[in-house]
C-alpha atoms as a PDB file:
ATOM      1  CA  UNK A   1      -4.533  -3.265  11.243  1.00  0.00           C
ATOM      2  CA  UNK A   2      -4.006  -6.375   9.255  1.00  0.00           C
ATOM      3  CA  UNK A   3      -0.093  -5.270   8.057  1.00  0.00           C
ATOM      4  CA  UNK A   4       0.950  -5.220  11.742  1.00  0.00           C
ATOM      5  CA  UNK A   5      -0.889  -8.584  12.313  1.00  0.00           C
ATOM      6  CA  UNK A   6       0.208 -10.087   9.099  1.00  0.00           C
ATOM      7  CA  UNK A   7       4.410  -9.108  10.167  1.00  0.00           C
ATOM      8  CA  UNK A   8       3.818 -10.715  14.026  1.00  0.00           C
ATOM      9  CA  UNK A   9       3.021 -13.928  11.903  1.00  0.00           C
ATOM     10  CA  UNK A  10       5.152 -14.100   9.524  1.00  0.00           C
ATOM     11  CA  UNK A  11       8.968 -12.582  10.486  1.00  0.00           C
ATOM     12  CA  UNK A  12      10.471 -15.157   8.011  1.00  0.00           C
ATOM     13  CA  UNK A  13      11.931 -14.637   4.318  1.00  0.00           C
ATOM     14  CA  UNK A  14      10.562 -17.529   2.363  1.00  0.00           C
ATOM     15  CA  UNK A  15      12.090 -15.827  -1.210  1.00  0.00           C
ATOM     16  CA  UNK A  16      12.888 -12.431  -2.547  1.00  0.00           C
ATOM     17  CA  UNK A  17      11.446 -11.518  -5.275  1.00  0.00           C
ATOM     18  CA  UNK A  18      11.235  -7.765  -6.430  1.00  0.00           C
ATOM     19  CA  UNK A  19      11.723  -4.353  -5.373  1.00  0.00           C
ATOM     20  CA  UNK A  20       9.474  -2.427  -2.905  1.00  0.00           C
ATOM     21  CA  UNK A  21       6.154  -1.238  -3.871  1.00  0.00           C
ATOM     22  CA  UNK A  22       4.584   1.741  -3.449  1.00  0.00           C
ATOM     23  CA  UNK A  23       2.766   2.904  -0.468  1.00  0.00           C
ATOM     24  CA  UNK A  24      -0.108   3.456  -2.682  1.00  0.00           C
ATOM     25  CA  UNK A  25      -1.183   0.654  -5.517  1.00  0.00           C
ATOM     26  CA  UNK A  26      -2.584   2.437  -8.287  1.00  0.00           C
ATOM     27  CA  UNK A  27      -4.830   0.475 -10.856  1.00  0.00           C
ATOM     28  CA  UNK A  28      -5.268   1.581 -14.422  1.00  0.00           C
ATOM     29  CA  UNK A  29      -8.328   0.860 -16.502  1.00  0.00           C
ATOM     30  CA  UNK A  30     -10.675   2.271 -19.268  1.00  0.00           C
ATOM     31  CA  UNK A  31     -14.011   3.840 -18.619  1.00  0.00           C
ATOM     32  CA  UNK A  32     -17.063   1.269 -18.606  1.00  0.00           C
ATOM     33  CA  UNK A  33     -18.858   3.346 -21.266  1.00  0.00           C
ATOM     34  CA  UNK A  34     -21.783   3.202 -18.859  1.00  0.00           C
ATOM     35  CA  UNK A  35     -23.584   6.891 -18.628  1.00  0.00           C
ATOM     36  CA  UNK A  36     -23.464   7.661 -15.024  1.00  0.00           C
ATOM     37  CA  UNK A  37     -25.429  10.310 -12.760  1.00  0.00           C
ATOM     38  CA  UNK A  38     -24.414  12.852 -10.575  1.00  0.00           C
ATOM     39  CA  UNK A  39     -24.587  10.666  -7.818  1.00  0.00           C
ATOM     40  CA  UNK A  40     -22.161   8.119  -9.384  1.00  0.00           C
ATOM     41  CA  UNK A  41     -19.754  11.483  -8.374  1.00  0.00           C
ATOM     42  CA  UNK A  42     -18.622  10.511  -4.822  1.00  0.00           C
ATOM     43  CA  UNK A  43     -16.197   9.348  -3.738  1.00  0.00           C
ATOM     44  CA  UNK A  44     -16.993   5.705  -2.144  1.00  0.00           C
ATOM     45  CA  UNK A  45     -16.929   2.314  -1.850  1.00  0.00           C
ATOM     46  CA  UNK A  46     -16.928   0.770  -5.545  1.00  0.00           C
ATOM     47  CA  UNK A  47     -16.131   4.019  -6.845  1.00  0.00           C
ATOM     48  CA  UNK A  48     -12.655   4.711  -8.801  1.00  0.00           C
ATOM     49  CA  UNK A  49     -11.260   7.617  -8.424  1.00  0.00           C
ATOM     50  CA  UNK A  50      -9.216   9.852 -10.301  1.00  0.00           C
ATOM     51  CA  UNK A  51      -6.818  11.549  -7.861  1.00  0.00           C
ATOM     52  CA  UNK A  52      -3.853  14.083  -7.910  1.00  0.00           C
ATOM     53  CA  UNK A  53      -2.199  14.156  -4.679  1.00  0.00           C
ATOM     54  CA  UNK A  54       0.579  14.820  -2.519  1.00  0.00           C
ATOM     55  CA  UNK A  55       2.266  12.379   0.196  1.00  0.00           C
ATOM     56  CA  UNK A  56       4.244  13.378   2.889  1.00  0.00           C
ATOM     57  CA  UNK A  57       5.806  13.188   6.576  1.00  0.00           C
ATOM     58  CA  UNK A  58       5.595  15.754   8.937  1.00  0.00           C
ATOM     59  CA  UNK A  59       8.888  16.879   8.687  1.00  0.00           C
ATOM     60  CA  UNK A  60       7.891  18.030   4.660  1.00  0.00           C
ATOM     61  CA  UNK A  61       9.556  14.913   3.231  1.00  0.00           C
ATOM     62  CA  UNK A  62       7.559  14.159   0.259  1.00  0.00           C
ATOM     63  CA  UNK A  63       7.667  10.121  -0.286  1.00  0.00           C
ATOM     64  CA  UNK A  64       5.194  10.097  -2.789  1.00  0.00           C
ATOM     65  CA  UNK A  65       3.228  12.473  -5.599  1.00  0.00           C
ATOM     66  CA  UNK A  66       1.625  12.961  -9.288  1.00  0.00           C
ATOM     67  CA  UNK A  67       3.003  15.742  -9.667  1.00  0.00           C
ATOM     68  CA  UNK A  68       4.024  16.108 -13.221  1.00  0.00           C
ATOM     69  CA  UNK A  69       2.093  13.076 -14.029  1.00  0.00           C
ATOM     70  CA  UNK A  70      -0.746  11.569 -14.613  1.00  0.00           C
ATOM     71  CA  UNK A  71      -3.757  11.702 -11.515  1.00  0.00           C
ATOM     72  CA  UNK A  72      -3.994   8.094 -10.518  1.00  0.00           C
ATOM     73  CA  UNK A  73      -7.087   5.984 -10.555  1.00  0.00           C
ATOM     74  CA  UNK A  74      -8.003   3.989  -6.859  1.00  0.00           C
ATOM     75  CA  UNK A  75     -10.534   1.042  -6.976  1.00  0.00           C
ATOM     76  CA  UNK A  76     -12.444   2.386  -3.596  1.00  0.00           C
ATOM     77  CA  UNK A  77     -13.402  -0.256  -0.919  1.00  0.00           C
ATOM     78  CA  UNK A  78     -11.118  -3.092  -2.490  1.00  0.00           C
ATOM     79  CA  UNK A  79      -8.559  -2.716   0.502  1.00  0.00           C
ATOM     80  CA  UNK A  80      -5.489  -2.142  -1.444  1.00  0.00           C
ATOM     81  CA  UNK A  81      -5.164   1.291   0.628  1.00  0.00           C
ATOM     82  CA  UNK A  82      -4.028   2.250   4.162  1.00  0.00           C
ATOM     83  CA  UNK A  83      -7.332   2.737   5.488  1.00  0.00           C
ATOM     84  CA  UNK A  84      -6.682   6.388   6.333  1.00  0.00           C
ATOM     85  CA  UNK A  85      -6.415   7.375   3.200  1.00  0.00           C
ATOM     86  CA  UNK A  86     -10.111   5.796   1.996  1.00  0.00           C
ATOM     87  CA  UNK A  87     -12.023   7.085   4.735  1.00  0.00           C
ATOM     88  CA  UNK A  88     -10.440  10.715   4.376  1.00  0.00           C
ATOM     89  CA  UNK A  89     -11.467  10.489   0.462  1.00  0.00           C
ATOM     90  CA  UNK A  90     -15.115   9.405   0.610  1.00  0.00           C
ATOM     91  CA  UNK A  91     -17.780  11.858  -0.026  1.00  0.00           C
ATOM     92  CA  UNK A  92     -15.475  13.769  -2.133  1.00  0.00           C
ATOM     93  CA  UNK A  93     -16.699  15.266  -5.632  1.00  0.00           C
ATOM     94  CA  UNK A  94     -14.564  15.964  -8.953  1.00  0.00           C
ATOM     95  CA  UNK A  95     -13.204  19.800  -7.707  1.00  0.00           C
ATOM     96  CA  UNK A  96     -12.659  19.171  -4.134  1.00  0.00           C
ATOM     97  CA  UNK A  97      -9.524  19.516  -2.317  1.00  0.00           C
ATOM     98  CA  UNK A  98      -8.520  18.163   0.712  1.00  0.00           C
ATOM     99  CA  UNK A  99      -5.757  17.790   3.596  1.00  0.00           C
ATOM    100  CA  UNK A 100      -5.812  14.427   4.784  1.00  0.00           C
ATOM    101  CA  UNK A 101      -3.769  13.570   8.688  1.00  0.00           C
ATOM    102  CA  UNK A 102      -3.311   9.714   8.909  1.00  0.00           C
ATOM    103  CA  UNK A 103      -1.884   8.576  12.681  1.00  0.00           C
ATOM    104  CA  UNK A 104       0.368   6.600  12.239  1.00  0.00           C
ATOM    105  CA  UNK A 105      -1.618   3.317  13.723  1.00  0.00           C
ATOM    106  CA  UNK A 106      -3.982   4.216  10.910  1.00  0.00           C
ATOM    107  CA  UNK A 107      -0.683   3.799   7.972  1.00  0.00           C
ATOM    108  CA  UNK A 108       1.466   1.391   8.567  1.00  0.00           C
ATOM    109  CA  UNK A 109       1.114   0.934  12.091  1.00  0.00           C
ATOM    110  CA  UNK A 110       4.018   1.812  14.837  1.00  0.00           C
ATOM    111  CA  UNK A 111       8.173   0.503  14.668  1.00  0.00           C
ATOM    112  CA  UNK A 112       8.560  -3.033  15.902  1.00  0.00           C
ATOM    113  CA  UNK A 113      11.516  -3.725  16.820  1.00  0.00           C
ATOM    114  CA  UNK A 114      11.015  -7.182  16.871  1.00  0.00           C
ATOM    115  CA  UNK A 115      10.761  -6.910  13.118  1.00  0.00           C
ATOM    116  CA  UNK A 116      14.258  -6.840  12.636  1.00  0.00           C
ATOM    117  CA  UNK A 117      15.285 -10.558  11.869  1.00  0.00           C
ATOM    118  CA  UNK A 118      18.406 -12.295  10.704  1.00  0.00           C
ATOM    119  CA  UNK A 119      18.481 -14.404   8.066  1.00  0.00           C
ATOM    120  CA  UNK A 120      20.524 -17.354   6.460  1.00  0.00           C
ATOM    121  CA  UNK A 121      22.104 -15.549   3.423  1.00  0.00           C
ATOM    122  CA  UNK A 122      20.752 -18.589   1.406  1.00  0.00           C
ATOM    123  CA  UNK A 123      17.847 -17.158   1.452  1.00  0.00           C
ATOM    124  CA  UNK A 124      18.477 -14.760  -1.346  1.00  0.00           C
ATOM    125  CA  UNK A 125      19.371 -15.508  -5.028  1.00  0.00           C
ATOM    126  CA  UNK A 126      23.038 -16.660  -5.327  1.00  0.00           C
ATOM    127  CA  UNK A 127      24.032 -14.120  -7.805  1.00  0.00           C
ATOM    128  CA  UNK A 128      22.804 -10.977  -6.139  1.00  0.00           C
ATOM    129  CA  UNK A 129      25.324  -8.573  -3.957  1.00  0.00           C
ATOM    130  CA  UNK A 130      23.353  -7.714  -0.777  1.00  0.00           C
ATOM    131  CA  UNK A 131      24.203  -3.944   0.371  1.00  0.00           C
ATOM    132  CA  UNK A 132      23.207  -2.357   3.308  1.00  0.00           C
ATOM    133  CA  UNK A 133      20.024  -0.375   2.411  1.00  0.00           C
ATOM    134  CA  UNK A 134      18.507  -2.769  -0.462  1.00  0.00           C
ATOM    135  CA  UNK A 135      15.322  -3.560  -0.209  1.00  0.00           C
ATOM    136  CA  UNK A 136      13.629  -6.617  -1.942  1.00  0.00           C
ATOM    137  CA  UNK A 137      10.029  -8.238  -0.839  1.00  0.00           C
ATOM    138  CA  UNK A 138      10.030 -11.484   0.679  1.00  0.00           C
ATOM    139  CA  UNK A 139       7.211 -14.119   0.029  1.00  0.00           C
ATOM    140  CA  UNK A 140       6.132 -15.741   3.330  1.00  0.00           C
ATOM    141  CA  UNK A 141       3.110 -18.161   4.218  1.00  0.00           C
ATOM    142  CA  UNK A 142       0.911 -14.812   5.012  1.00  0.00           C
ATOM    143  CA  UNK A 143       1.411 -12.690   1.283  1.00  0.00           C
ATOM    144  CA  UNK A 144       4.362 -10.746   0.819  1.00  0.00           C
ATOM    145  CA  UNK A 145       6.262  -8.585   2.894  1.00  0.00           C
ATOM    146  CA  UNK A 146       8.772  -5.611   2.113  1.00  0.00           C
ATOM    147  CA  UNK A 147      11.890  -5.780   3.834  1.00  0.00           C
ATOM    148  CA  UNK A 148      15.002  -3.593   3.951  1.00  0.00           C
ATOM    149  CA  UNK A 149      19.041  -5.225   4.535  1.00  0.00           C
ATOM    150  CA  UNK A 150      20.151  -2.955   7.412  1.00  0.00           C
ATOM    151  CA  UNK A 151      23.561  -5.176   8.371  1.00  0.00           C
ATOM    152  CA  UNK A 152      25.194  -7.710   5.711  1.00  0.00           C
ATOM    153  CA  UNK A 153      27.035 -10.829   7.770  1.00  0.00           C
ATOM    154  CA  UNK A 154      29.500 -13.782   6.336  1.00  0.00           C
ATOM    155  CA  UNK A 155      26.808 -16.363   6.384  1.00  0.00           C
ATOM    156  CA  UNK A 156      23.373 -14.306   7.067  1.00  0.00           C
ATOM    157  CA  UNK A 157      21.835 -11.114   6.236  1.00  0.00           C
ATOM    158  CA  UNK A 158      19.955  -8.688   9.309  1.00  0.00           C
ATOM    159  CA  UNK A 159      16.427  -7.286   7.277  1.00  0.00           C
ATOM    160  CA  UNK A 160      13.765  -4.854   8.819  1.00  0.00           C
ATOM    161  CA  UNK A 161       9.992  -6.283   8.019  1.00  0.00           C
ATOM    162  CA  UNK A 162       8.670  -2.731   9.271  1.00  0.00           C
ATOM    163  CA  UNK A 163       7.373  -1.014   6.405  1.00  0.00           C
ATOM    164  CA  UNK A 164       9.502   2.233   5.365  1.00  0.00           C
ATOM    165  CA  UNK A 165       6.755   4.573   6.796  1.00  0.00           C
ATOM    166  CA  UNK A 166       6.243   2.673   9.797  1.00  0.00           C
ATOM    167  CA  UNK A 167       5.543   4.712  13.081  1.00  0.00           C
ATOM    168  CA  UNK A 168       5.711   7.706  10.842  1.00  0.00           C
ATOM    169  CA  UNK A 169       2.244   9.749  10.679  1.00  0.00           C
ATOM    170  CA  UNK A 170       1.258  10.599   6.821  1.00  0.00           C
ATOM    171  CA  UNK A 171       0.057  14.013   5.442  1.00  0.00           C
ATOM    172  CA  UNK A 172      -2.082  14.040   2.218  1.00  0.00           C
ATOM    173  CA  UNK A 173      -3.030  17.247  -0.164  1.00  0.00           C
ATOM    174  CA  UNK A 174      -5.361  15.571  -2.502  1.00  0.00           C
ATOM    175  CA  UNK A 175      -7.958  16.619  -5.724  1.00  0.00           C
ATOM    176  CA  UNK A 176     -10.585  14.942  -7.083  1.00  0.00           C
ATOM    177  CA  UNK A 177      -9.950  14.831 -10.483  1.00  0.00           C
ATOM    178  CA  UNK A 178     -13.023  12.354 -11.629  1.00  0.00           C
ATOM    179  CA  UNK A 179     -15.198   9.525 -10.230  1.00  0.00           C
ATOM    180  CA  UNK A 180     -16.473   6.884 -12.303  1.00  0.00           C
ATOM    181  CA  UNK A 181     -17.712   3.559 -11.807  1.00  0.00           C
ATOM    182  CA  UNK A 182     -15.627   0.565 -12.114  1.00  0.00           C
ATOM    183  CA  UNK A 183     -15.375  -1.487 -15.239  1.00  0.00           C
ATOM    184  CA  UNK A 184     -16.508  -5.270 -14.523  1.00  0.00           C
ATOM    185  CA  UNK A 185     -12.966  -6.608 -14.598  1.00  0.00           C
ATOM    186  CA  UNK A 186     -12.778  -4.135 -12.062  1.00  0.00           C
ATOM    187  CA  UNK A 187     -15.719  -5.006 -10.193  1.00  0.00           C
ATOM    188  CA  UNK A 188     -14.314  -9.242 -10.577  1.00  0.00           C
ATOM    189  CA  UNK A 189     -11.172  -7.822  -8.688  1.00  0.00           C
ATOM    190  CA  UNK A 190     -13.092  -6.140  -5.963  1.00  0.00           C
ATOM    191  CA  UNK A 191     -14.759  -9.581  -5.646  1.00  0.00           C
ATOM    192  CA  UNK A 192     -11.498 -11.322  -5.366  1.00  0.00           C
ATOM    193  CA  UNK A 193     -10.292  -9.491  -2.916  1.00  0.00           C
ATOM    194  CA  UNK A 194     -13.200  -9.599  -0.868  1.00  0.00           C
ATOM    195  CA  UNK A 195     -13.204 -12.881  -0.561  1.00  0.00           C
ATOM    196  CA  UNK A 196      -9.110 -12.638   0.213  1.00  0.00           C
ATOM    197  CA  UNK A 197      -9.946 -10.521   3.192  1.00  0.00           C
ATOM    198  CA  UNK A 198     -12.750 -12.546   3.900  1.00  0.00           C
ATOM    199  CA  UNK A 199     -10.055 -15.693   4.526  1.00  0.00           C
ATOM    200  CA  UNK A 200      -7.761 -14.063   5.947  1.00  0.00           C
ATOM    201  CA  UNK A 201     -10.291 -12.857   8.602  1.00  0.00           C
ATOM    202  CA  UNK A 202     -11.274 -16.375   9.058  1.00  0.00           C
ATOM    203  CA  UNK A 203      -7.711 -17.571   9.791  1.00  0.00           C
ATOM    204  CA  UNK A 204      -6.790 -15.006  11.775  1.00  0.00           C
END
């Protein structure tokens, strides 16, 4: 799984910049206009889908949801998603329902313990208060990397690099609200991040 590659390389906090994203990364667009046939209606790779959906551990802790919101809309196939979660949608129609089990090797990949790095406290911005329990995302050589402050020291600051929902196996209830096809500035990201994948592969 590239995450759990990417965090072996790159254990280092190069910046922080923001808060921690979600496990999923939504994108929002307008409908292409384009009529589109029955079989356009699948769920699959250069499909977006419109999706309701429940997250949660096995313990019933829900970590993520739309419930009470808007479905969300997933550019399939671009890589943006644990790849659990895209296989167990594909060949899904608007209607369908469906309980999706994601191992945890298949999330966000199992605790490392080696993960957990200390850090100069120079490292973060000079006018923030660093807590126990904050959580910023660092920028390192490999992309960036969520990391949470789990011990605050005079002159450096302990951060976990595992990913919140690391060694922790995922439970999905999802609907298919709609499939459509993807807008060309949609279809320009997909390239992009082809190609991203495709370099990172190379340098790997």
């Amino acid at each position: 799984m590239f995450y759990k590659e990417r965090m072996k390389k790159d254990l280092a906090i190069y910046a922080t910049v923001s808060l921690i994203p979600f496990i999923l990364f939504p994108l929002f667009a307008s409908c292409s206009g384009k009529k589109e046939t029955a079989e356009d209606k699948v769920v699959s790779d250069g499909t977006v889908a419109l999706l309701h959906y429940e997250g949660r551990l096995r313990d019933g802790t829900v970590f993520d949801s739309t419930e009470g919101d808007e479905p969300r809309e997933f550019l399939i196939g671009a890589g943006l998603f644990i790849p659990g979660f895209e296989d167990g949608v594909k060949g899904l129609k608007p209607g369908d329902k469906k309980e999706i089990e994601i191992k945890a090797e298949d999330a966000y990949g199992s605790y490392m313990e080696e993960a957990v790095q200390e850090v100069p406290r120079e490292s973060f911005p000079e006018d923030t208060e660093i807590e126990v329990g904050m959580q910023f995302t660092a920028s390192t050589p490999g992309g960036f990397l969520p990391v949470k402050v789990v011990e605050v020291k005079e002159n450096s600051v302990v951060v976990d690099f595992n990913h919140p929902l690391a060694g922790e196996d995922l439970i999905f209830e999802v609907e298919v609200v709609d499939v459509r096809k993807p807008t060309e500035d949609e279809l320009e990201k997909l390239k992009e991040y082809e190609e991203i994948r495709g370099q990172r592969r190379a340098g790997s």
